[in-house]
C-alpha atoms as a PDB file:
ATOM      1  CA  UNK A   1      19.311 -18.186  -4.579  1.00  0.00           C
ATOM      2  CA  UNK A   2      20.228 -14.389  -4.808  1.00  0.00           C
ATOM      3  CA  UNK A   3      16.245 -13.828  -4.720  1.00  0.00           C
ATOM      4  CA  UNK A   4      15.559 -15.940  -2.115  1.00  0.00           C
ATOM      5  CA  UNK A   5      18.539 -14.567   0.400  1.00  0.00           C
ATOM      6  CA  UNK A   6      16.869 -11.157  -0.149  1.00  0.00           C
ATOM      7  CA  UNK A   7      13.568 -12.393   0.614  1.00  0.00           C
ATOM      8  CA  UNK A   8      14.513 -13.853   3.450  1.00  0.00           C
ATOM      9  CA  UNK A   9      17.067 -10.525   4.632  1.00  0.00           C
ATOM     10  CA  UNK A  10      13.689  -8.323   4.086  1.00  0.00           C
ATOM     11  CA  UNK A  11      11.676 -10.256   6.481  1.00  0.00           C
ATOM     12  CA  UNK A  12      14.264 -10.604   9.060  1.00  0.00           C
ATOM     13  CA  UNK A  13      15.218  -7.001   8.995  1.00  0.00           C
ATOM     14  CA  UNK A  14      11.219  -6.348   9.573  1.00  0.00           C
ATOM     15  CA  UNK A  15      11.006  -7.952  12.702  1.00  0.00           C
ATOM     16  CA  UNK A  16      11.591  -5.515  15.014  1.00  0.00           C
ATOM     17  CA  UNK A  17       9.509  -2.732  13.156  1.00  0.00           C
ATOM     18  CA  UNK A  18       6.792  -5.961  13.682  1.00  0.00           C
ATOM     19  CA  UNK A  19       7.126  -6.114  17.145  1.00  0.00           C
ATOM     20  CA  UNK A  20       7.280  -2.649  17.751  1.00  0.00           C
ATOM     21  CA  UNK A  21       3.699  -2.049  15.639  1.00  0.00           C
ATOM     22  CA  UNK A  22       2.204  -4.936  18.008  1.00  0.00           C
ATOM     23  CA  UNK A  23       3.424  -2.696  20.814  1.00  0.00           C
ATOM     24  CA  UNK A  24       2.153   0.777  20.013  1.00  0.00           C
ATOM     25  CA  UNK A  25      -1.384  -0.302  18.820  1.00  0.00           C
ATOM     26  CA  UNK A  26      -2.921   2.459  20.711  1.00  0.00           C
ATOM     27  CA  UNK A  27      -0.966   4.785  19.244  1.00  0.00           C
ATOM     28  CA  UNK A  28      -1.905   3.830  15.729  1.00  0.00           C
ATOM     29  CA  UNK A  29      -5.618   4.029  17.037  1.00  0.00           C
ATOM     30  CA  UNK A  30      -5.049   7.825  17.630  1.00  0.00           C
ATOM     31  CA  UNK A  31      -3.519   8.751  14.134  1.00  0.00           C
ATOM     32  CA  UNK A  32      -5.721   9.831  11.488  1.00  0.00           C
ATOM     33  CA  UNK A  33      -4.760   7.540   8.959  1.00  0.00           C
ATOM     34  CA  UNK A  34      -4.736   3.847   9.468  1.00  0.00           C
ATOM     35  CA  UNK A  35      -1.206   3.652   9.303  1.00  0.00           C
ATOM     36  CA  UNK A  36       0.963   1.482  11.884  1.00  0.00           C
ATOM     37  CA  UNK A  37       4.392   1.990  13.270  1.00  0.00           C
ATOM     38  CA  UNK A  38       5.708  -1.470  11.554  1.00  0.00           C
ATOM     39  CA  UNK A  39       5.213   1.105   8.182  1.00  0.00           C
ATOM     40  CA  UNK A  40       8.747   2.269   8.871  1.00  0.00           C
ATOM     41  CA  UNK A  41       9.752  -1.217   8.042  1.00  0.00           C
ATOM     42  CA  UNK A  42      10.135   0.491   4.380  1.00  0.00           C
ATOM     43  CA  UNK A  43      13.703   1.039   4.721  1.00  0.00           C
ATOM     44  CA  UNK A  44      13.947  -2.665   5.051  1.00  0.00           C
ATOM     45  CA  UNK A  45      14.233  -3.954   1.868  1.00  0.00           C
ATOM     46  CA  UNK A  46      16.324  -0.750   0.602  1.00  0.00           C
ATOM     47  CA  UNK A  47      18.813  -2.190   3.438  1.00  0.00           C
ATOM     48  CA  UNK A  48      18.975  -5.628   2.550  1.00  0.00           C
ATOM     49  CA  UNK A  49      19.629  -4.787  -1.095  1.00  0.00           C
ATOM     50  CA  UNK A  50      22.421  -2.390   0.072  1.00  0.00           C
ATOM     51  CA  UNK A  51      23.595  -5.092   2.438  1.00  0.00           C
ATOM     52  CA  UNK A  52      24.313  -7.679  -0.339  1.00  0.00           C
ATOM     53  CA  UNK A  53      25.264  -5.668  -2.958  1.00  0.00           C
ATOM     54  CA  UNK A  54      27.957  -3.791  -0.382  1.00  0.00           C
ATOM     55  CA  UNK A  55      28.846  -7.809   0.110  1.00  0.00           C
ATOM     56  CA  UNK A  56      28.535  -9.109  -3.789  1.00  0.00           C
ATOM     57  CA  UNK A  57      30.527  -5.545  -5.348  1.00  0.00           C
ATOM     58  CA  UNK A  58      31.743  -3.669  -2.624  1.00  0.00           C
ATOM     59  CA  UNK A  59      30.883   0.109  -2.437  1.00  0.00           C
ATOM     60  CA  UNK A  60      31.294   0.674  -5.990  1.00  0.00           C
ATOM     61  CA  UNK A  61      27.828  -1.564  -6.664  1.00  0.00           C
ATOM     62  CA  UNK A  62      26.247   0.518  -3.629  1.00  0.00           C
ATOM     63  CA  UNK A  63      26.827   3.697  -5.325  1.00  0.00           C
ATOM     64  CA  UNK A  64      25.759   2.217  -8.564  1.00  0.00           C
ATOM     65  CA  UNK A  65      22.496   1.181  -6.870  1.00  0.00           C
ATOM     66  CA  UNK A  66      22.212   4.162  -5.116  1.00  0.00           C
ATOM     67  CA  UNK A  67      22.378   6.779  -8.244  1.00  0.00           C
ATOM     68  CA  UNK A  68      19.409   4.686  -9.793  1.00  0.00           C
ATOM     69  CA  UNK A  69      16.928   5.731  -7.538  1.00  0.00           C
ATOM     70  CA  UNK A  70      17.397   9.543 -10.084  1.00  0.00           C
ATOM     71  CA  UNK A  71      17.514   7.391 -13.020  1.00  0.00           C
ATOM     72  CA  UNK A  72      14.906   9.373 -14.778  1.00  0.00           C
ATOM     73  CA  UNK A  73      16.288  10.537 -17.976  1.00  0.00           C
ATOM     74  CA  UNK A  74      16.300   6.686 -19.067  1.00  0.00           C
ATOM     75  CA  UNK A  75      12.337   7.234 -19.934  1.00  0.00           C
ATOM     76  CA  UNK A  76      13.329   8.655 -23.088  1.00  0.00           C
ATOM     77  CA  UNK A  77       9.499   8.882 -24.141  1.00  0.00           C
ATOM     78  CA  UNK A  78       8.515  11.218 -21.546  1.00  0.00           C
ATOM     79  CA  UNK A  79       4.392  10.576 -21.511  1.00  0.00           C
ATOM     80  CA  UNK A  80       4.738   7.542 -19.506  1.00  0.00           C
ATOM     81  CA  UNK A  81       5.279  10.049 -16.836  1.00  0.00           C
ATOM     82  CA  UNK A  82       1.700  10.821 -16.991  1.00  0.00           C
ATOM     83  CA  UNK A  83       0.803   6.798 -16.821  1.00  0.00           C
ATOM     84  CA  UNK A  84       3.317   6.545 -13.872  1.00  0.00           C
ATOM     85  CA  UNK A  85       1.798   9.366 -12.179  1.00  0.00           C
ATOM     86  CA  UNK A  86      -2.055   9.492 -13.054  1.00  0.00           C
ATOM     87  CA  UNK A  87      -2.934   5.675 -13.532  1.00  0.00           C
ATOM     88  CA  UNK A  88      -3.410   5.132  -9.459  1.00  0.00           C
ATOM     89  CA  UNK A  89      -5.556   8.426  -8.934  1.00  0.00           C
ATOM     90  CA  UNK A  90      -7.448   7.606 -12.040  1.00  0.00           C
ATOM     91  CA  UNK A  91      -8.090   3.956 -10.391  1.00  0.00           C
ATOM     92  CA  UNK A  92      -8.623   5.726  -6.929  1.00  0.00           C
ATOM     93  CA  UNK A  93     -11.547   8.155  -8.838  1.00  0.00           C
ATOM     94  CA  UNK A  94     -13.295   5.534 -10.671  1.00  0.00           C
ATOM     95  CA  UNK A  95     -13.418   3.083  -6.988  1.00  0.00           C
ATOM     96  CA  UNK A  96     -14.837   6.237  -5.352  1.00  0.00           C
ATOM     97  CA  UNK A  97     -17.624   6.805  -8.305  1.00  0.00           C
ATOM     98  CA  UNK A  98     -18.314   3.256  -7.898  1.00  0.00           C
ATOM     99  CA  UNK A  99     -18.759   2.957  -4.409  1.00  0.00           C
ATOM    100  CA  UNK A 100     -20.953   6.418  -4.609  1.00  0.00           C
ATOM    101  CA  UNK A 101     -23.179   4.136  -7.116  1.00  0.00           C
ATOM    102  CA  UNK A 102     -23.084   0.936  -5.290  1.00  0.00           C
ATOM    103  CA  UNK A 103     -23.373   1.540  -1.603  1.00  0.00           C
ATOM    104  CA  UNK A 104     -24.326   4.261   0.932  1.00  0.00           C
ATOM    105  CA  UNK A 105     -22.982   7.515   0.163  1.00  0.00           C
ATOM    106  CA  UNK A 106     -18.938   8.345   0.883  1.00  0.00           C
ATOM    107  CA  UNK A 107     -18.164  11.593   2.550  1.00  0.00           C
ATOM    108  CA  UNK A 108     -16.345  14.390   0.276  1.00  0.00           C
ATOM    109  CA  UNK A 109     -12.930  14.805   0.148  1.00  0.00           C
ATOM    110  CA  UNK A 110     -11.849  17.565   2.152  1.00  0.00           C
ATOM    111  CA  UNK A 111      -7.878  16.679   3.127  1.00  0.00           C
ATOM    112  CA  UNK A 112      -5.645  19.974   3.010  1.00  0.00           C
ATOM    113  CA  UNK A 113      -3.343  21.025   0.439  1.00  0.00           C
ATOM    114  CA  UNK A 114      -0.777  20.505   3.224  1.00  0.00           C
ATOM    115  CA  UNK A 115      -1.500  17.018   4.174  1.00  0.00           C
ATOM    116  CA  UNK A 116      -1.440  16.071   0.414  1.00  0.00           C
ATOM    117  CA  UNK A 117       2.207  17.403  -0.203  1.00  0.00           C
ATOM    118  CA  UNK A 118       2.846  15.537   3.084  1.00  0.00           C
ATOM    119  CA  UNK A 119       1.910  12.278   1.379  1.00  0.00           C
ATOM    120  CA  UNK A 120       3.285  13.081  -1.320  1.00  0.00           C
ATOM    121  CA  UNK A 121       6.917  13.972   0.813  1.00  0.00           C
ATOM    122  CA  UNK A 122       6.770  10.933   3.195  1.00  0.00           C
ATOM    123  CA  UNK A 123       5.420   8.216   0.595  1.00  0.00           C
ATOM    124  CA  UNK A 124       7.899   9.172  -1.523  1.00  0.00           C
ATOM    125  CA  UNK A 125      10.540   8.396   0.991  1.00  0.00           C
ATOM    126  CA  UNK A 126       9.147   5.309   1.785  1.00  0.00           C
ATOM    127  CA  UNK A 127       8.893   4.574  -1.579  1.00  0.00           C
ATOM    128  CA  UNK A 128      12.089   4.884  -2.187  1.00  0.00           C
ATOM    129  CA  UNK A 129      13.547   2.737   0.665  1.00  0.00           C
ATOM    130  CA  UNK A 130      10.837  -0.750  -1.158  1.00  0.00           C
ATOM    131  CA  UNK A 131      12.013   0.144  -4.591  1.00  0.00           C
ATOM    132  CA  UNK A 132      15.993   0.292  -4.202  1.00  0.00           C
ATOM    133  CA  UNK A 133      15.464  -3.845  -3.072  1.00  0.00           C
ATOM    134  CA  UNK A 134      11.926  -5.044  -5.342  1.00  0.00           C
ATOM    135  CA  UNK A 135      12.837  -3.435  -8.541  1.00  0.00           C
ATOM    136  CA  UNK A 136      16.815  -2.151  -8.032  1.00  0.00           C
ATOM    137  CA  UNK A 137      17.738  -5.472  -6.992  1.00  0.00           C
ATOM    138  CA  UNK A 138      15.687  -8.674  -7.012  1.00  0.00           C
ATOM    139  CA  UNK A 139      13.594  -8.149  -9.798  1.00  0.00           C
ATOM    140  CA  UNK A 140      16.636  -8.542 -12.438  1.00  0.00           C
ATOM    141  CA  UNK A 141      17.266 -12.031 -11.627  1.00  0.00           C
ATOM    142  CA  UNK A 142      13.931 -13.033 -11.021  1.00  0.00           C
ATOM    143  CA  UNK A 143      13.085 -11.792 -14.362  1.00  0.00           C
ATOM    144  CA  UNK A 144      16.138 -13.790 -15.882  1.00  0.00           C
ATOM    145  CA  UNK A 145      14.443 -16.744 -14.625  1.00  0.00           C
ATOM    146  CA  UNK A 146      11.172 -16.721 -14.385  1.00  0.00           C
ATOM    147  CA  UNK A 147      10.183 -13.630 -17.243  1.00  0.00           C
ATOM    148  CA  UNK A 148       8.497 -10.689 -16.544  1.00  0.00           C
ATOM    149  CA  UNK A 149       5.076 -12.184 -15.953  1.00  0.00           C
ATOM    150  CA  UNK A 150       6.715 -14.929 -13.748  1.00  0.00           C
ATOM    151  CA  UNK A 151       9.099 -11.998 -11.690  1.00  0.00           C
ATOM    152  CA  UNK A 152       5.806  -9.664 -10.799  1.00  0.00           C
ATOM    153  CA  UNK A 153       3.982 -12.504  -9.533  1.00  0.00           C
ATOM    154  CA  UNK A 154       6.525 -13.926  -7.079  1.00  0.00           C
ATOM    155  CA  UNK A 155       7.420 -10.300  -6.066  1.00  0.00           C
ATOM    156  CA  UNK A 156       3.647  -9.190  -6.090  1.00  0.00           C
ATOM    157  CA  UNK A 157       3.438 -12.123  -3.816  1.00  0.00           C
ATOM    158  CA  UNK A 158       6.184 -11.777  -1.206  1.00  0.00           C
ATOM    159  CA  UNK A 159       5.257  -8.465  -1.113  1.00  0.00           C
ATOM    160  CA  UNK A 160       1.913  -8.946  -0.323  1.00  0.00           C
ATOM    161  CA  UNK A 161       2.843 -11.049   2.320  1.00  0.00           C
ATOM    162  CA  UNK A 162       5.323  -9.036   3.610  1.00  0.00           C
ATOM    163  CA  UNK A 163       2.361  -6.309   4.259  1.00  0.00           C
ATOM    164  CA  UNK A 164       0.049  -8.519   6.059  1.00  0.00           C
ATOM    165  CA  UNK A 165       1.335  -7.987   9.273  1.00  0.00           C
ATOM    166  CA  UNK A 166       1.100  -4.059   9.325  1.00  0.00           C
ATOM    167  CA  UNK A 167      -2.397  -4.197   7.495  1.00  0.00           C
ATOM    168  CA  UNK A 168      -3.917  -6.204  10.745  1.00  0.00           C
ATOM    169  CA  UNK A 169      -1.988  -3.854  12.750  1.00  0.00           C
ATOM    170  CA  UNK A 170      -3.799  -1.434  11.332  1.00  0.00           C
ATOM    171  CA  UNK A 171      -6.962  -2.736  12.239  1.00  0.00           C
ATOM    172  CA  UNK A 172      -8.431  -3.930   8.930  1.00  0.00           C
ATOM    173  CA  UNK A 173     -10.683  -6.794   8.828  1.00  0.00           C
ATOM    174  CA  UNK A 174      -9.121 -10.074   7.066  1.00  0.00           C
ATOM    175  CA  UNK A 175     -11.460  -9.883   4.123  1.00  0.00           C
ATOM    176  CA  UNK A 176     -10.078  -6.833   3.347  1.00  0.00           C
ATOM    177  CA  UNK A 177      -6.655  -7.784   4.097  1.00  0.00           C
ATOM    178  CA  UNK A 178      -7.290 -10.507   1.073  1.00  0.00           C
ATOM    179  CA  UNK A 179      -8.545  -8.565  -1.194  1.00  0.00           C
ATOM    180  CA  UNK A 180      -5.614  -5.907  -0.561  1.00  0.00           C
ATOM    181  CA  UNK A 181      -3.023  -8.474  -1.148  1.00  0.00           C
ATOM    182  CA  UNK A 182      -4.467  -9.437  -4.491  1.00  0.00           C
ATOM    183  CA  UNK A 183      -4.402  -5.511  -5.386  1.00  0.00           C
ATOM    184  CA  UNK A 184      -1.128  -5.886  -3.967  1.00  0.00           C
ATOM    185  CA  UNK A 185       0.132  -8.943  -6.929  1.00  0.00           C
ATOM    186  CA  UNK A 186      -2.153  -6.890 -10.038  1.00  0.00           C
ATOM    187  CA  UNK A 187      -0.521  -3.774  -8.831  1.00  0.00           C
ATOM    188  CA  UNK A 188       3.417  -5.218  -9.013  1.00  0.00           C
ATOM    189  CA  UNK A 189       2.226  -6.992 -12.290  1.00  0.00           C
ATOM    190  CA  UNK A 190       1.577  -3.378 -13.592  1.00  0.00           C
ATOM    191  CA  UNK A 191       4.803  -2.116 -12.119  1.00  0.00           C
ATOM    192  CA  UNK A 192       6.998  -4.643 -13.936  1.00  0.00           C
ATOM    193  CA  UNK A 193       5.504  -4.011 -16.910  1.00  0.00           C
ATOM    194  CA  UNK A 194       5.571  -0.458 -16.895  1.00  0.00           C
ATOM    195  CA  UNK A 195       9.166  -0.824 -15.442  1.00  0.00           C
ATOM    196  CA  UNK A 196      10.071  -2.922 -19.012  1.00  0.00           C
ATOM    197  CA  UNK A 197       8.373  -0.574 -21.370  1.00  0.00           C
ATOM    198  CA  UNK A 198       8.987   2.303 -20.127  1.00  0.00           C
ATOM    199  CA  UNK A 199      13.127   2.687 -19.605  1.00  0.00           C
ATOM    200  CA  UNK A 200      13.685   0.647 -17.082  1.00  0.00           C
ATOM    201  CA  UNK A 201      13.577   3.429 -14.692  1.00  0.00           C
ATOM    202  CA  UNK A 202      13.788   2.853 -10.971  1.00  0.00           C
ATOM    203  CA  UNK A 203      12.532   6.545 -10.452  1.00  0.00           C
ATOM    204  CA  UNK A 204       9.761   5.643 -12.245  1.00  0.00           C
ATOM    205  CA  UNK A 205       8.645   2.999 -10.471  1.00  0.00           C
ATOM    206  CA  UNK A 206       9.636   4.928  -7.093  1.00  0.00           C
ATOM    207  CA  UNK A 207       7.145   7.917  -8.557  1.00  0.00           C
ATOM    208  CA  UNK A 208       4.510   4.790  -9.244  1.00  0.00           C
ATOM    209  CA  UNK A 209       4.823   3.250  -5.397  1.00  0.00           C
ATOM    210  CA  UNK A 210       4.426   6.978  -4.313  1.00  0.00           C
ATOM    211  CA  UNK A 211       1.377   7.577  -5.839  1.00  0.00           C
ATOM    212  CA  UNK A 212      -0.207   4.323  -4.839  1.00  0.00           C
ATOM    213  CA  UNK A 213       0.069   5.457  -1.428  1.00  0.00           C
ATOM    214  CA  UNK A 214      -0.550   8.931  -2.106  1.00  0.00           C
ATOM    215  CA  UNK A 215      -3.817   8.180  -3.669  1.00  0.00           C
ATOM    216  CA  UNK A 216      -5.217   5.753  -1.416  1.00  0.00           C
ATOM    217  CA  UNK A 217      -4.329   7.829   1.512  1.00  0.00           C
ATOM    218  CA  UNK A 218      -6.778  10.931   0.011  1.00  0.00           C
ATOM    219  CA  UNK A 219      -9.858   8.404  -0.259  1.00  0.00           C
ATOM    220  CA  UNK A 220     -11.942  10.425   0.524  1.00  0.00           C
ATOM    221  CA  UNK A 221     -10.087  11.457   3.709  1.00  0.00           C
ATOM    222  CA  UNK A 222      -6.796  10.168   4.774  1.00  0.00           C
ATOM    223  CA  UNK A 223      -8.155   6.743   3.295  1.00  0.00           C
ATOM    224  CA  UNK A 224     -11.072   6.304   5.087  1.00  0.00           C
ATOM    225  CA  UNK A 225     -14.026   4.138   3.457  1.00  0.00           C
ATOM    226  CA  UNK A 226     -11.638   2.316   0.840  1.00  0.00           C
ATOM    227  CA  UNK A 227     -12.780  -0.924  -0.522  1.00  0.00           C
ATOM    228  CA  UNK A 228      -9.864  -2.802  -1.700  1.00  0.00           C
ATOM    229  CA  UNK A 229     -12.552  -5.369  -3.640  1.00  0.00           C
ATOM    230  CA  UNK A 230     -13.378  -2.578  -5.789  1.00  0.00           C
ATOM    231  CA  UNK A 231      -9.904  -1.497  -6.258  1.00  0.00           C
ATOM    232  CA  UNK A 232      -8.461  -5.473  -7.006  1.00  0.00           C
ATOM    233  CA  UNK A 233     -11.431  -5.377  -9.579  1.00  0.00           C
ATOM    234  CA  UNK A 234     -10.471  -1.760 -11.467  1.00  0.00           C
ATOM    235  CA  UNK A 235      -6.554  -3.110 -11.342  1.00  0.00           C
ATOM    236  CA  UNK A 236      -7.567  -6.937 -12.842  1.00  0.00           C
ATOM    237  CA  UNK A 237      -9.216  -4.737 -15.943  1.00  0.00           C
ATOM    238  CA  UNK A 238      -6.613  -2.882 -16.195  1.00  0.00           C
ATOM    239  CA  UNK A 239      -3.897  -5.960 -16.292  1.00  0.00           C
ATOM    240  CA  UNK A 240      -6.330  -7.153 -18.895  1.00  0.00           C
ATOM    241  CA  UNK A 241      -5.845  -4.522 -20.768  1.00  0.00           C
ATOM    242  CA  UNK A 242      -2.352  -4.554 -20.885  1.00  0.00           C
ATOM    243  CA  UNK A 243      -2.141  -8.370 -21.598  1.00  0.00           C
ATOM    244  CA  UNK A 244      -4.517  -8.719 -24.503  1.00  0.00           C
ATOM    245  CA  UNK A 245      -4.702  -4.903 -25.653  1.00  0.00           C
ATOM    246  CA  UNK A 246      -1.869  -3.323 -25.584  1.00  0.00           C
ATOM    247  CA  UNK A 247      -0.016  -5.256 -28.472  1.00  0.00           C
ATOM    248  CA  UNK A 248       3.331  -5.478 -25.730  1.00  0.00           C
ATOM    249  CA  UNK A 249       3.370  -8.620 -23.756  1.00  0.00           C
ATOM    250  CA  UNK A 250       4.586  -8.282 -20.344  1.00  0.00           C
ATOM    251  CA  UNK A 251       6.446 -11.790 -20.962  1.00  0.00           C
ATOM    252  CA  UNK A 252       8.307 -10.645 -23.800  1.00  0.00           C
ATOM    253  CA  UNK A 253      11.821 -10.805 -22.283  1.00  0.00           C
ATOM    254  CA  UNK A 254      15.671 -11.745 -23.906  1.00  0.00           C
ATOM    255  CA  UNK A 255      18.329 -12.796 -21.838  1.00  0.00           C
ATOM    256  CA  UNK A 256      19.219 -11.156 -18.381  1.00  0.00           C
ATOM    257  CA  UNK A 257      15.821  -9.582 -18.510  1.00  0.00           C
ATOM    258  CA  UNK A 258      15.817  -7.324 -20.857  1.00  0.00           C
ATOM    259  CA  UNK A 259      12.644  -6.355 -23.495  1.00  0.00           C
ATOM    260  CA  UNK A 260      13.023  -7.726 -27.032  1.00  0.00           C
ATOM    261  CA  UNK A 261      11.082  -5.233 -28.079  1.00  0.00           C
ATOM    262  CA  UNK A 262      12.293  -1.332 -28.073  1.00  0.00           C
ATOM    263  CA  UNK A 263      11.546  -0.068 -24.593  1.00  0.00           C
ATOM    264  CA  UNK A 264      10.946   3.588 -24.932  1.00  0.00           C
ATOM    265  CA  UNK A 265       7.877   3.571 -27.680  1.00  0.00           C
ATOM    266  CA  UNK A 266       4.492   4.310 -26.515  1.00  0.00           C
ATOM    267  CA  UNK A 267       2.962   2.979 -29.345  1.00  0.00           C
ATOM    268  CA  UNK A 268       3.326  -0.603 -31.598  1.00  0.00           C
END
């Protein structure tokens, strides 16, 4: 029930930032990146996670929830930084090189130095103001129930969904709508699991969300030419890996969530 009034707060918050997208279309035409005016519906789920919590503990739980989001001496093993950070450009790399090889040639990257920090500023932001409600909040109790592999789905799910609306606002085509929202589920199946393993960190996975954005929005140029079919492809292998490879099951949970297994250990 706690999920599902969250859920249902995150939508209903996003209305407006819906309507006003469907309104400024032409505006998001002009803009160099295909990015719509409904993305400021970020701070949504941020605010409906605030909202309960303020309701369910009263403003000691909001501060509680708020000091997580610099949570990021609780990765005691300090090399998952680099997976947290350099997974998504690494995926981002080997789409481009495949697209190079498969199809008619991409241009060359050529966004400034300035733009990038920009990304890396404004994503950040945003990220912050999805994490604070999908992993600060919701994903607790939906791991309690339904385990860690069972929690990333649903959430990869909603929150696929919850994007669909600002991706055709953004003029993409449904097919790759589709195959964005199943990037969308691999990519929060990832998240949970490196969530789990790696401290339980919501900096972490606020870093993670960042550079999701971050990288897609430098392919090759302020995310021009992107196939998300690629991408869904390069995230399935690596989900696989993780699965059957890695020797840590993303299902592996105890009570309340929590990994049976030590959480801070890069290796077995």
């Amino acid at each position: 029930m706690k999920s599902i009034k969250f859920f249902l707060l995150v939508f209903a918050l996003s209305i407006p930032f819906w309507i006003l997208g469907t309104t400024a279309r032409e505006f998001t035409k002009s803009l160099p990146v295909k990015l719509p005016i409904s993305a400021l519906m970020a701070v949504c789920p941020a605010l409906a996670a605030l909202l309960l919590v303020a309701k369910e503990s009263k403003l000691r739980g909001v501060q509680a929830l708020l000091k997580r989001v610099f949570d990021g001496k609780k990765v005691r093993d300090k090399r998952w930084f680099l997976l947290i950070i350099f997974l998504m450009p690494v995926v981002m790399l080997l789409a481009y090189g495949l697209m190079q090889l498969a199809g008619p040639p991409l241009p060359e990257a050529h966004t400034s130095l300035l733009a990038a920090l920009l990304f890396c500023f404004v994503f950040f932001v945003g990220a912050i103001g999805e994490e604070i409600g999908w992993t600060g909040y919701v994903l607790a109790p939906l791991q309690h129930r339904w385990g860690a592999l069972g929690a990333s789905i649903i959430l990869g799910v909603v929150w696929a969904i919850w994007h669909i609306i600002p991706y055709a606002q953004a003029l993409h085509p449904p097919s790759w709508i589709v195959w964005q929202c199943i990037s969308t589920v691999l990519l929060r199946i990832i998240m949970v699991w490196l969530y789990n393993h790696g401290g339980q960190s919501l900096l972490a996975m606020v870093l993670f969300h960042a550079m999701i954005n971050v990288s897609t929005f430098l392919f090759p140029t302020y995310g021009s030419h992107y196939n998300p079919l690629v991408g869904a492809g390069i995230l399935m292998a690596a989900v696989v890996v993780i699965a059957f490879f890695w020797k840590r099951p993303i299902i592996q949970l105890g009570p309340g969530g929590r990994p049976l297994r030590p959480s801070c250990k890069m290796g077995r």
